[in-house]
Protein backbone atom coordinates (compact mmCIF):
# COMPACT_ATOMS: atom_id res chain seq x y z
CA UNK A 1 105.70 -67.51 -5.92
CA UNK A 2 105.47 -63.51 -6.15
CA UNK A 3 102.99 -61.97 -4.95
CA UNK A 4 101.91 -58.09 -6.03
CA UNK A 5 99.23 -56.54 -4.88
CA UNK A 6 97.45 -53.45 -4.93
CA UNK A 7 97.29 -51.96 -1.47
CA UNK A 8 95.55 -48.91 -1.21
CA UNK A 9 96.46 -46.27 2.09
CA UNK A 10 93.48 -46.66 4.39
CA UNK A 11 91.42 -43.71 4.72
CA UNK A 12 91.70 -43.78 8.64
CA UNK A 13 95.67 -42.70 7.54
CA UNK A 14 94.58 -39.61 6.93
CA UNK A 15 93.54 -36.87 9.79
CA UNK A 16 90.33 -34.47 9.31
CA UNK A 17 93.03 -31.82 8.81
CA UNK A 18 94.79 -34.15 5.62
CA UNK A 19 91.42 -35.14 4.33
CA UNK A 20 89.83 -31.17 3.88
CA UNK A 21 93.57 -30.03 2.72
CA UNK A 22 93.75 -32.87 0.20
CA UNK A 23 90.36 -32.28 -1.13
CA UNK A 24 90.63 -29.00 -1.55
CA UNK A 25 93.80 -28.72 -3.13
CA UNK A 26 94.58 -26.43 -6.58
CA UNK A 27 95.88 -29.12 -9.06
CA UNK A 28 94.30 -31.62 -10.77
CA UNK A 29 93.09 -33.99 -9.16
CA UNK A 30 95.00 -36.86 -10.95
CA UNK A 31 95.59 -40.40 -9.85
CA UNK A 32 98.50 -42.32 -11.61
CA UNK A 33 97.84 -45.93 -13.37
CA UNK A 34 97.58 -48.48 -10.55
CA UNK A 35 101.11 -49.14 -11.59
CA UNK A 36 102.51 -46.64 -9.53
CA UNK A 37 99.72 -46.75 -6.68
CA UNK A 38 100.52 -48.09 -3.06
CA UNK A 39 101.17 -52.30 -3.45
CA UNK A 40 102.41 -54.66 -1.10
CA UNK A 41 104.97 -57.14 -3.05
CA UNK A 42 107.73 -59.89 -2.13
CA UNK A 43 111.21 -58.83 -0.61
CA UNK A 44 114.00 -60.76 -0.93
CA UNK A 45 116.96 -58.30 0.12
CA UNK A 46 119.19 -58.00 2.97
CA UNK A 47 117.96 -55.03 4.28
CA UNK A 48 116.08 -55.13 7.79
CA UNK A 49 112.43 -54.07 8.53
CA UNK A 50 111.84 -50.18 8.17
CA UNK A 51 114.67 -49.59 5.93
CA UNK A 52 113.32 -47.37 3.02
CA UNK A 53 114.93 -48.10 -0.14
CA UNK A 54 114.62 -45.74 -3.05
CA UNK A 55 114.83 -47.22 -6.37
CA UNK A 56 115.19 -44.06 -8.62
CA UNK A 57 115.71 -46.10 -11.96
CA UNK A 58 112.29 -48.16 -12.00
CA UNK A 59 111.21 -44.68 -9.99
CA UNK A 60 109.88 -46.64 -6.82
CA UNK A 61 110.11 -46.30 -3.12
CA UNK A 62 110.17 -49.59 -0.77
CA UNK A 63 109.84 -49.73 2.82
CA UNK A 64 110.79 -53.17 4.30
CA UNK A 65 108.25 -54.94 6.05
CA UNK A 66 108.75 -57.98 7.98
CA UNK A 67 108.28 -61.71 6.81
CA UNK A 68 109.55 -60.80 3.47
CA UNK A 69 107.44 -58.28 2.32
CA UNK A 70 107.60 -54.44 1.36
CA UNK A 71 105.34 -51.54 0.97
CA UNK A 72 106.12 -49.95 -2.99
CA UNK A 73 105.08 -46.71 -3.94
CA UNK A 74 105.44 -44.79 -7.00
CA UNK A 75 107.79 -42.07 -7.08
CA UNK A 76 108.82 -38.98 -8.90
CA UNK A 77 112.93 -38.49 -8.96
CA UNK A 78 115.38 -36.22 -9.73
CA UNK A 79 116.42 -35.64 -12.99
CA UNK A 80 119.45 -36.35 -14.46
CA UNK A 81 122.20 -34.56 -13.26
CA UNK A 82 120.65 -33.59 -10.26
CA UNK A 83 119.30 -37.51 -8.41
CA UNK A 84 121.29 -38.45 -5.22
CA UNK A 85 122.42 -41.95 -4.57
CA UNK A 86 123.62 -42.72 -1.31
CA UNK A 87 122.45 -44.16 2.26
CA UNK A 88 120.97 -41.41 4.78
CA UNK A 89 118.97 -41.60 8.16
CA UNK A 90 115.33 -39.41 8.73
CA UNK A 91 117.20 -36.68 10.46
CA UNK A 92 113.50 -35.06 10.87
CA UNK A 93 109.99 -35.00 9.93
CA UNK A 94 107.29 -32.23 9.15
CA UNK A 95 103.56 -32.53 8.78
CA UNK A 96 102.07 -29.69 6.01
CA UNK A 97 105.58 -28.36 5.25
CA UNK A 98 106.48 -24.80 3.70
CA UNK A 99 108.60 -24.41 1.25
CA UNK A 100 112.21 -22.08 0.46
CA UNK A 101 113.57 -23.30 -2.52
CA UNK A 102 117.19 -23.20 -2.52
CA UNK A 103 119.37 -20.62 -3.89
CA UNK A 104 120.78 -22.98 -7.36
CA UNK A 105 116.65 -23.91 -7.56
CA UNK A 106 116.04 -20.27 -7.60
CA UNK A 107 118.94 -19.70 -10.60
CA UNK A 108 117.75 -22.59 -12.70
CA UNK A 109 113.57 -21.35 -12.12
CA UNK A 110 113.96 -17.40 -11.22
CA UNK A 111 109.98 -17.23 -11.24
CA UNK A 112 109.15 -19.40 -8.22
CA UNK A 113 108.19 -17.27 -5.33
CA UNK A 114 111.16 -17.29 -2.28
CA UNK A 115 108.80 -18.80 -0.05
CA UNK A 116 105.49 -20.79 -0.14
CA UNK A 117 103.41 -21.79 3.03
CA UNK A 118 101.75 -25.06 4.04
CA UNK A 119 99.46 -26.39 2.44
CA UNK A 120 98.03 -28.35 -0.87
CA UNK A 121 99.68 -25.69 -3.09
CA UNK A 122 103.40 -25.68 -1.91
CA UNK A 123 105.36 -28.39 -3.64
CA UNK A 124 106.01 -29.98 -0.28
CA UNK A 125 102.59 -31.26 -0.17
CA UNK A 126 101.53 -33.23 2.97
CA UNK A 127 104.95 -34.22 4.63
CA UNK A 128 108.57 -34.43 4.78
CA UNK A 129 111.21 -36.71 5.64
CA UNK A 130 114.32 -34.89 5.76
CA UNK A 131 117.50 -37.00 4.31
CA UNK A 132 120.66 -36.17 6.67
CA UNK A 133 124.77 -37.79 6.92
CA UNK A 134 125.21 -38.26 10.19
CA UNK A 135 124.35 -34.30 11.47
CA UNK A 136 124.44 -32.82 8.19
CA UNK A 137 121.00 -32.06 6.54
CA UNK A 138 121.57 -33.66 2.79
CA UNK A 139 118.86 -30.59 1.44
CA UNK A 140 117.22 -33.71 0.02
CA UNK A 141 113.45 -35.11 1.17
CA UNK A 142 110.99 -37.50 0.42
CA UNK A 143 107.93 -35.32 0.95
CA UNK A 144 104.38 -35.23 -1.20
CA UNK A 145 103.25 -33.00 -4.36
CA UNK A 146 101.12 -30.77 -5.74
CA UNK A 147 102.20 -32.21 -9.36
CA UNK A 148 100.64 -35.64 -8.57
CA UNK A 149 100.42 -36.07 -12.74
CA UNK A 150 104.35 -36.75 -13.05
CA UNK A 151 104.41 -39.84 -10.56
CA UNK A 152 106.09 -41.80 -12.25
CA UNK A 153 108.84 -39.12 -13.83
CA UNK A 154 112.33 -38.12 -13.47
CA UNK A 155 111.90 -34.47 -13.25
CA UNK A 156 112.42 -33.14 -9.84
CA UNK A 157 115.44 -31.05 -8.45
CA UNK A 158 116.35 -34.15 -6.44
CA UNK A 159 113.69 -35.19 -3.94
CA UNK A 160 111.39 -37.60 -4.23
CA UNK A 161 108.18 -36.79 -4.48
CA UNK A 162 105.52 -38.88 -3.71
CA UNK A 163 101.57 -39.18 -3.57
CA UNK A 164 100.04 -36.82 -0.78
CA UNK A 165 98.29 -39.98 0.75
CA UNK A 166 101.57 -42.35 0.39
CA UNK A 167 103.62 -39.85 1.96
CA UNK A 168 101.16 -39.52 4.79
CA UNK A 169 101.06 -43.70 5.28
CA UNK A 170 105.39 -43.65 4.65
CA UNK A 171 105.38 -40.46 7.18
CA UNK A 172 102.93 -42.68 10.05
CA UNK A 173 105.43 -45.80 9.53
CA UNK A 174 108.92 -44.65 9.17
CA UNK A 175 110.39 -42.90 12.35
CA UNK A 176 113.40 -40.45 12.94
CA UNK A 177 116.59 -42.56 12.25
CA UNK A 178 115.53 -44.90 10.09
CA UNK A 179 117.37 -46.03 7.41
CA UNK A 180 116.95 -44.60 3.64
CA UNK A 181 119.06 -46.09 0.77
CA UNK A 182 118.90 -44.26 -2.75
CA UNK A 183 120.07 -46.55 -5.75
């Protein structure tokens, strides 16, 4: 039998620090159907515990539990043309990231600023996981949002984007080295 169920991110996830940043943050504060909200569901693959699997065409992100389960969030991808498939490692991690967006962002959008600091304006939103090839940063991340209306979406440069507070639970469980496949 498979089981789904809606698994919210405990509120004792979150620091003081996340909770004041989060609740005080410019955009609206939107939450996405329950669709695309934390659940825990059945796992059947061959991948081992704490592998993260992004699956960019349903637009969901899995981490592998043990005892056949997984942790699925809703995601926001890349758009087409500009998604990455592949298998990485967490090369490194950032709590409150800022934000340089890279030179082809910066000819596609020539209005963003060159830099934005932490915090629950920058696009990085709460954290980063940092996709690398064995020493070689990819320039790709799973990090949070500021946009968390397009959950759900295939509009990002590449990253994956997730909720501030799913980011922060995937950031706490996921270490440095661990496994990320992107289908």
């Amino acid at each position: 039998m498979l089981t789904d169920s809606l698994d919210p991110v405990p509120e004792s996830a979150l620091t003081a620090r996340d909770k004041k940043l989060i609740a005080s943050a410019p955009y609206l504060q939107h939450k996405p159907s329950s669709d695309w909200l934390r659940h825990t569901v059945d796992y059947s693959g061959k991948e081992k515990s704490g592998t993260v699997i992004i699956d960019t065409e349903h637009k969901f992100l899995y981490l592998v539990l043990a005892n056949g389960k997984a942790l699925r969030y809703g995601v926001t991808v890349g758009e087409e043309g500009m998604d990455w498939k592949g298998i990485a490692k967490v090369g490194r991690k950032t709590e409150w990231p800022d934000w340089t967006p890279t030179s082809d962002i910066l000819k596609r959008i020539p209005d963003l600023p060159k830099y934005v600091s932490p915090g629950p304006h920058n696009p990085m939103g709460a954290r980063a996981l940092y996709l690398y090839q064995g020493n070689k940063d990819t320039l790709f991340r799973i990090h949070g949002t500021n946009q968390p209306e397009y959950i759900g979406w295939a509009i990002s440069s590449g990253c994956i984007r997730m909720l501030n507070e799913d980011v922060i639970d995937l950031y706490n469980r996921v270490p440095v080295g661990a496994t990320v496949v992107v289908i």
